[in-house]
Protein backbone atom coordinates (compact mmCIF):
# COMPACT_ATOMS: atom_id res chain seq x y z
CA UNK A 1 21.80 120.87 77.00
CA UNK A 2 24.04 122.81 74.60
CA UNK A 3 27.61 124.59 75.93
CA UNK A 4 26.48 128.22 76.60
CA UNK A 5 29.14 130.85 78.06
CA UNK A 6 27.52 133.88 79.25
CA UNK A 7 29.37 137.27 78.96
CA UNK A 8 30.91 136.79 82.48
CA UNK A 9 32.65 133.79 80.93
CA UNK A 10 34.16 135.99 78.33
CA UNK A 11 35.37 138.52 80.57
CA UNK A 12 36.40 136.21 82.43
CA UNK A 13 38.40 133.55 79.78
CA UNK A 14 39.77 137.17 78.41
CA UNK A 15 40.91 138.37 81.66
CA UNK A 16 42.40 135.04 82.66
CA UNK A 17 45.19 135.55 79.14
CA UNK A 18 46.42 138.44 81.00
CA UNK A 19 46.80 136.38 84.53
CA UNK A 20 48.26 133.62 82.65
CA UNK A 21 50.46 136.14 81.10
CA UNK A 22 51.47 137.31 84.18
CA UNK A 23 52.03 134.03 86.15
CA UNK A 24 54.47 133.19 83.12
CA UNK A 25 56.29 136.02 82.85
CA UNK A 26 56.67 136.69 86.38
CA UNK A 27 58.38 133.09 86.12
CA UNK A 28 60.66 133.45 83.95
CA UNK A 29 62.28 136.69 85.76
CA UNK A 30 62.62 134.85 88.71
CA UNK A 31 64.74 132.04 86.69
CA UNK A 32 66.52 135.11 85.15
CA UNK A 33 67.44 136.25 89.07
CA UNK A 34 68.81 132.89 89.85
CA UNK A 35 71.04 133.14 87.12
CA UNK A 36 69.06 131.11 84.19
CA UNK A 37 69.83 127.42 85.50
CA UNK A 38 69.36 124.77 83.10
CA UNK A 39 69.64 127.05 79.83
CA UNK A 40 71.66 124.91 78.16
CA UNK A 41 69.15 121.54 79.20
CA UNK A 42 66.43 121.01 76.75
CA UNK A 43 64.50 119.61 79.21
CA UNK A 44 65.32 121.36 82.46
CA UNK A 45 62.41 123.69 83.98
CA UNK A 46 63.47 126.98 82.49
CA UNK A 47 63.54 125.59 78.73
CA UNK A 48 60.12 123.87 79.48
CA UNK A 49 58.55 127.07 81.06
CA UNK A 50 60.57 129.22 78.48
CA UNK A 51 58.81 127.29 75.90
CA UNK A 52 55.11 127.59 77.55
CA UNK A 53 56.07 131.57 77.71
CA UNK A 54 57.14 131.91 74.70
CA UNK A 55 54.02 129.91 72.72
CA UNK A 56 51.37 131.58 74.88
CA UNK A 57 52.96 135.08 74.20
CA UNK A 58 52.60 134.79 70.87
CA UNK A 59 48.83 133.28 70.60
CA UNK A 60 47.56 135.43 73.19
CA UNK A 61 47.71 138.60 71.91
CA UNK A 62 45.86 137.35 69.18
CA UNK A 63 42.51 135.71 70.82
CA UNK A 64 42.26 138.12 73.15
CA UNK A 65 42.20 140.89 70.51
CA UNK A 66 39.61 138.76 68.44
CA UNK A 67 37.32 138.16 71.47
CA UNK A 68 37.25 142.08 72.29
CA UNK A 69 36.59 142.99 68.35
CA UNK A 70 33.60 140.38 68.58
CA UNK A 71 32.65 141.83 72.47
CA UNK A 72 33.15 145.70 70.83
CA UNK A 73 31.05 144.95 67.98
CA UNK A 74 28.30 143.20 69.72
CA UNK A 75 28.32 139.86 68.29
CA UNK A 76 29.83 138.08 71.47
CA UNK A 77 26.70 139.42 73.45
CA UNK A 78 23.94 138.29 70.66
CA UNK A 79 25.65 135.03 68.94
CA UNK A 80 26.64 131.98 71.44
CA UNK A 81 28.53 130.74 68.89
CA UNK A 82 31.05 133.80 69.64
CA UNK A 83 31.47 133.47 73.03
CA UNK A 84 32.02 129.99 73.27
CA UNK A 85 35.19 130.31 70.51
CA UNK A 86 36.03 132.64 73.04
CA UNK A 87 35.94 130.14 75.89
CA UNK A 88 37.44 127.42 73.90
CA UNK A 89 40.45 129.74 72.81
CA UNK A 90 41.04 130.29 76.44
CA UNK A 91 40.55 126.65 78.26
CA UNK A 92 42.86 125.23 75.01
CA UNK A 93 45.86 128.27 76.02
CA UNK A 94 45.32 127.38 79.89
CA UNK A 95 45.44 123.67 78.79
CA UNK A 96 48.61 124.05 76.36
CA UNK A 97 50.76 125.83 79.19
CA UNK A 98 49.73 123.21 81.91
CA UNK A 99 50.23 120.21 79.75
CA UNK A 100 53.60 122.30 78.55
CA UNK A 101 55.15 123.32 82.35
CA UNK A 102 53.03 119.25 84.18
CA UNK A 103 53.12 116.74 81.43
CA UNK A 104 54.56 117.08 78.50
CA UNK A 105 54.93 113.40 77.77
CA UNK A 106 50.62 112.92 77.64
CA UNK A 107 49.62 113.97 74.58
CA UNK A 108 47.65 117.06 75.48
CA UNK A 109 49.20 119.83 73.51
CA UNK A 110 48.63 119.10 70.65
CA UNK A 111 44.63 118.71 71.07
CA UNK A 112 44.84 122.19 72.85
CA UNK A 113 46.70 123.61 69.77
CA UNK A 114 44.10 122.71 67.57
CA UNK A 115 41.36 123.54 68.98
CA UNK A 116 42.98 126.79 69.58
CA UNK A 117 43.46 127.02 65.58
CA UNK A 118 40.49 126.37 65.37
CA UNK A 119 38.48 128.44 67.93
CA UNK A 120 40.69 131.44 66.24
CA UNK A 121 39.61 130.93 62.75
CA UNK A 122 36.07 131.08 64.28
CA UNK A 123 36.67 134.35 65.71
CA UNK A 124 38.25 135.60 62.83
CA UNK A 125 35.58 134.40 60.69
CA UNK A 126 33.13 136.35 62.86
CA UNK A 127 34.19 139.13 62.49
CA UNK A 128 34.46 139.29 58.79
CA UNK A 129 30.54 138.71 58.65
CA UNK A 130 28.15 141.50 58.64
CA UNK A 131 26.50 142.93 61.91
């Protein structure tokens, strides 16, 4: 049975960049409130969730404009090809910050940051073709 997301998926993957968005941020002020501790450790908790922040504020943006061009111009609701770059772009930023903040020794980022690459190319692609 092929992967399918539905457009509650997207709405949903595209909502959850803006909770994960939050859940970082809101994060990293309350590390700023305690007075930064660790800054100058490269591997205490602020540098590791400064670095998750940081990565997933600049890719975000970016899918979650992609997936509402492709919802806007009606390709996410007729091509399951869409909305499934739109899942993947979401599960590999989810996956990324986890692996980033749990385990950063397993090598999970990476695999998230590709597909991510990828799953925005896809998008981008999309969009470029003809209604």
């Amino acid at each position: 049975m092929p992967i399918n997301a539905d457009m509650q998926c997207v709405y949903a993957c595209i909502g959850s960049m803006g909770v994960l968005s939050g859940i970082l941020g809101f994060r990293m002020s309350m590390f700023r409130l305690a007075g930064s501790p660790g800054e100058s450790d490269p591997e205490s908790d602020l540098n590791r969730w400064y670095l998750a922040n940081q990565l997933h504020a600049e890719w975000a943006p970016v899918g979650v404009g992609l997936g509402l061009a492709l919802v806007a111009k009606g390709t996410a609701a007729k091509c399951a090809c869409a909305r499934n770059c739109i899942a993947i772009f979401a599960t590999a930023r989810w996956a990324f910050v986890l692996a980033q903040l749990f385990c950063p020794k397993i090598a999970t980022m990476a695999p998230a940051m590709m597909s991510m690459y990828a799953s925005t190319f896809a998008m981008g692609g999309m969009l470029l073709i003809p209604a």
